[in-house]
N, C-alpha and C. Protein backbone atom coordinates (compact mmCIF):
# COMPACT_ATOMS: atom_id res chain seq x y z
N UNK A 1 -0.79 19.12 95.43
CA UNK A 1 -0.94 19.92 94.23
C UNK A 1 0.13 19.49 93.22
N UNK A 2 -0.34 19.44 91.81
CA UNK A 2 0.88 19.02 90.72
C UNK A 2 1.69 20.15 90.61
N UNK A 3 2.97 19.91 89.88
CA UNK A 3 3.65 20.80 89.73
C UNK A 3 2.83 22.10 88.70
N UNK A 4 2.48 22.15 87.90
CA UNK A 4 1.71 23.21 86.57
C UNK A 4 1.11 23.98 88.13
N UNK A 5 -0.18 23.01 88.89
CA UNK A 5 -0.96 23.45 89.72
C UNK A 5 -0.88 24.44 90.62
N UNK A 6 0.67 24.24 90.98
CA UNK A 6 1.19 25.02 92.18
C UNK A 6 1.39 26.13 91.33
N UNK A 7 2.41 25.85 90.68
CA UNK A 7 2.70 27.48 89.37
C UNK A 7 1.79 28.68 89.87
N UNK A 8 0.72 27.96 88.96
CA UNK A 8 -0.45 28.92 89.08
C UNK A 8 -1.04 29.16 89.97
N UNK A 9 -1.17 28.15 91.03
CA UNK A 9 -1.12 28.97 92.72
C UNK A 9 -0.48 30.38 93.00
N UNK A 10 0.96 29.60 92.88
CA UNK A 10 1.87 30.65 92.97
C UNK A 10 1.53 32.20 92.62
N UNK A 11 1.75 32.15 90.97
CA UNK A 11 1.22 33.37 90.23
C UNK A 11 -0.01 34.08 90.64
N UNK A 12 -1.06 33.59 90.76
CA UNK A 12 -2.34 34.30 91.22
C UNK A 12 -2.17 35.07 92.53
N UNK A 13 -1.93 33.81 93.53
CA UNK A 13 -1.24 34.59 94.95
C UNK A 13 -0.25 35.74 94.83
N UNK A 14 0.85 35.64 94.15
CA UNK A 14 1.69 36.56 94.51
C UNK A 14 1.02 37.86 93.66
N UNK A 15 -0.29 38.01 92.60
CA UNK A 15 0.09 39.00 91.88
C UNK A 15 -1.57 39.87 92.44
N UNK A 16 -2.44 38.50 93.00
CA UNK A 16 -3.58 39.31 93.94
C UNK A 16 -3.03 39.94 95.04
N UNK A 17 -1.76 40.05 95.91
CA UNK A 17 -1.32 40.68 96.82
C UNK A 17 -0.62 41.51 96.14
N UNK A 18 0.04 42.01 95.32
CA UNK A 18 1.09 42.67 94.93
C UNK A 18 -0.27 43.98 94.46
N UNK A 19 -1.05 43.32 93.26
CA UNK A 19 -2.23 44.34 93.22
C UNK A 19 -2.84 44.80 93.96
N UNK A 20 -3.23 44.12 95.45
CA UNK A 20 -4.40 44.72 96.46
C UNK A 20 -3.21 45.86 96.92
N UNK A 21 -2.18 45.59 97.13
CA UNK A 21 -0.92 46.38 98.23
C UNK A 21 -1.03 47.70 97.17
N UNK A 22 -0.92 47.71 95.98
CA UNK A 22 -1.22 48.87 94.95
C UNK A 22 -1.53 49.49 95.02
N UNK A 23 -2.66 48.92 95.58
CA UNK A 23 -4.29 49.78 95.45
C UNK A 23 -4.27 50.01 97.29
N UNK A 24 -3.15 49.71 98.10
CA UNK A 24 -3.33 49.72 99.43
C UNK A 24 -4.52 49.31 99.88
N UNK A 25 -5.18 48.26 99.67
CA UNK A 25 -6.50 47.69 100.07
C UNK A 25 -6.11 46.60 100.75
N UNK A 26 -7.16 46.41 102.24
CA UNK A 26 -6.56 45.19 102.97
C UNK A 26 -7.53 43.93 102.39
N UNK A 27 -7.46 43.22 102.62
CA UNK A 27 -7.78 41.78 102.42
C UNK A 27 -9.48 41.75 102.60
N UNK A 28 -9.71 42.62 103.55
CA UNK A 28 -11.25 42.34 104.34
C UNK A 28 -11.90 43.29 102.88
N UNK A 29 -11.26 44.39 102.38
CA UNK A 29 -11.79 45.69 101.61
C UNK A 29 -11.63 44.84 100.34
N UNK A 30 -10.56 44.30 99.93
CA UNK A 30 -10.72 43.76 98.49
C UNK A 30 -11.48 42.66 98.46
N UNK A 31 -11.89 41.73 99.44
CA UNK A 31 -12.79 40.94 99.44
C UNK A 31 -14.25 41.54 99.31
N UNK A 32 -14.44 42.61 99.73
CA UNK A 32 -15.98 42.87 99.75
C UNK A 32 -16.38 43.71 98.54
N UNK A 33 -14.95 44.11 97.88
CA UNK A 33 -15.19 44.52 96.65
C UNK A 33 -15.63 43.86 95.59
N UNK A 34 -15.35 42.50 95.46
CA UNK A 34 -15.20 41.17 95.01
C UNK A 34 -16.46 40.29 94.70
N UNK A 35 -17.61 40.80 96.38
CA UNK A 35 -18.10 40.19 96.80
C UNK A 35 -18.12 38.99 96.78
N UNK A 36 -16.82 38.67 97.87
CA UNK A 36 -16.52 37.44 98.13
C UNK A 36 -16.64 37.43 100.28
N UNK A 37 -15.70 36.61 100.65
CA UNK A 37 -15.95 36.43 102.03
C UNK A 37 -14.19 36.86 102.35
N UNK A 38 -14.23 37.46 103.12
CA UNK A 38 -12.47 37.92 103.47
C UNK A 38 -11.78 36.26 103.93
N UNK A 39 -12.31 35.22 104.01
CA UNK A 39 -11.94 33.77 104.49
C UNK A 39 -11.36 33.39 103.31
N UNK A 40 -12.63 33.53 101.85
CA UNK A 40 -11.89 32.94 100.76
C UNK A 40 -11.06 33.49 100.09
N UNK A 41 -10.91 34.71 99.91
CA UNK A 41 -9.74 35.70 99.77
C UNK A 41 -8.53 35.58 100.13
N UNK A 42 -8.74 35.47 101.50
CA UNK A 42 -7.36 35.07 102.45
C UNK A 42 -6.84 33.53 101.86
N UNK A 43 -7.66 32.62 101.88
CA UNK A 43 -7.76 31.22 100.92
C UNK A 43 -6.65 31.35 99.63
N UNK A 44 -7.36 32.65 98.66
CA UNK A 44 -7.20 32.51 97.65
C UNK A 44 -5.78 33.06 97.73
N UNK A 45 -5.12 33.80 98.39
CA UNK A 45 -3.82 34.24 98.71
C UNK A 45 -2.99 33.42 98.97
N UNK A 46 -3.11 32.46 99.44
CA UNK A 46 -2.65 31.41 100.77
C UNK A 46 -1.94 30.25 99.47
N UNK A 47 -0.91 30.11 99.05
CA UNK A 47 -0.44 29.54 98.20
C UNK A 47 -0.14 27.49 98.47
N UNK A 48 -0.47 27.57 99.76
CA UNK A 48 -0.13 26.31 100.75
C UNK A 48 -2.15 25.76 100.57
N UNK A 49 -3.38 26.55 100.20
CA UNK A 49 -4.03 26.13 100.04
C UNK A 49 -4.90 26.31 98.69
N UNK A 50 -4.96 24.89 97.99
CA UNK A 50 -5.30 24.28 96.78
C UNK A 50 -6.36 25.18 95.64
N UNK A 51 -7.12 25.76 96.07
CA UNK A 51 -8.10 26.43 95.62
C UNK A 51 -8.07 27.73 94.72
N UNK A 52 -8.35 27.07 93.18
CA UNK A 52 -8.48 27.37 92.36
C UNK A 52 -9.69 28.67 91.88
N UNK A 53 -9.93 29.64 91.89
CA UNK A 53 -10.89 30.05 91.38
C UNK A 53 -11.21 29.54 89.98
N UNK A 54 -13.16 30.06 89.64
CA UNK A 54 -13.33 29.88 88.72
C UNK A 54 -13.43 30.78 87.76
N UNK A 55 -13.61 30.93 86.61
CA UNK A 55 -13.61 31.95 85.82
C UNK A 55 -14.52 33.33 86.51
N UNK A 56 -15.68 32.80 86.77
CA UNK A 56 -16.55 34.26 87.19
C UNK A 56 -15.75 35.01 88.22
N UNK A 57 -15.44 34.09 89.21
CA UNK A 57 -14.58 34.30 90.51
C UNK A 57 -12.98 35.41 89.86
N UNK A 58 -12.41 35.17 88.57
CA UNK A 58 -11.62 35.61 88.65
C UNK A 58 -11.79 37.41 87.74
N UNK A 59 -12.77 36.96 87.58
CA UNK A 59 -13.31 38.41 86.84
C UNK A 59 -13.78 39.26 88.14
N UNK A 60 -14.33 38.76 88.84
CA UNK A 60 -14.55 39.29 90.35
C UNK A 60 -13.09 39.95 90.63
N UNK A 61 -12.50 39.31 90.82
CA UNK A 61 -10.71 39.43 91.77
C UNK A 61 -10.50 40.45 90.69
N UNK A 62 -10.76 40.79 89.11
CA UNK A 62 -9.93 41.20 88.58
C UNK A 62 -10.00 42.80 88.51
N UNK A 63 -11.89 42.48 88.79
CA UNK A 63 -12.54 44.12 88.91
C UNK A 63 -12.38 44.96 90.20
N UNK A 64 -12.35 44.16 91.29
CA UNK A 64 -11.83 44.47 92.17
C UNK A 64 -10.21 45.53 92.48
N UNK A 65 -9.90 44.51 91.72
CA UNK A 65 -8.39 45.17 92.05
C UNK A 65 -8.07 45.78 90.54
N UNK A 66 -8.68 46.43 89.61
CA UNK A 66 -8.65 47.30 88.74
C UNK A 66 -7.56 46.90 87.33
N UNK A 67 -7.32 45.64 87.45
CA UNK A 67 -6.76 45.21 86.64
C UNK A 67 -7.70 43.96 85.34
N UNK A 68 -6.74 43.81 84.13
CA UNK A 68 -7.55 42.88 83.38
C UNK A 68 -7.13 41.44 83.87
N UNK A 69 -8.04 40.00 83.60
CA UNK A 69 -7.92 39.18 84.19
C UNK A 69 -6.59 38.90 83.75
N UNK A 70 -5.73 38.97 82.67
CA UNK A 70 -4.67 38.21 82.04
C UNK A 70 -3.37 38.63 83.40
N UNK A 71 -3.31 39.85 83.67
CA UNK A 71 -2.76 40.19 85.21
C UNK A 71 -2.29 39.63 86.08
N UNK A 72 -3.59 38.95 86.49
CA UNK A 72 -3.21 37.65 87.48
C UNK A 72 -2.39 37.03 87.05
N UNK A 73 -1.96 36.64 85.87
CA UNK A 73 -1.01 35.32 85.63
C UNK A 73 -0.13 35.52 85.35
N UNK A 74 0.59 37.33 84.91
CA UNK A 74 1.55 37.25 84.39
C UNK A 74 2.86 37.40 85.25
């Protein structure tokens, strides 16, 4: 991963856990809120693996966890 790349790894990961823990929702519950798979969730947490959501994907994550998308990044 490039350096910018990881960043924003970083940021997304640390601020989709910091929000689910908020909302006390486990991983399996905010994933199905999402309607996503608790694998790619866990994925998308996982700062050691590459995977980027895409825009729809992050409007998903964002409704889920009751926040606006800009959230994630800040």
């Amino acid at each position: 991963m490039t350096g910018d790349k990881l960043k924003l790894k970083q940021t997304l990961a640390h601020n989709m856990k910091k929000h689910r823990a908020a909302l006390r929702l486990t991983q399996e519950r905010a994933a199905e809120r999402a309607e996503f798979t608790v694998k790619y969730w866990q994925r998308l947490e996982m700062v050691s693996q590459p995977d980027l959501p895409s825009l729809p994907a992050l409007l998903k994550i964002a409704k889920a966890l009751n926040i606006k998308i800009h959230q994630l990044f800040l």
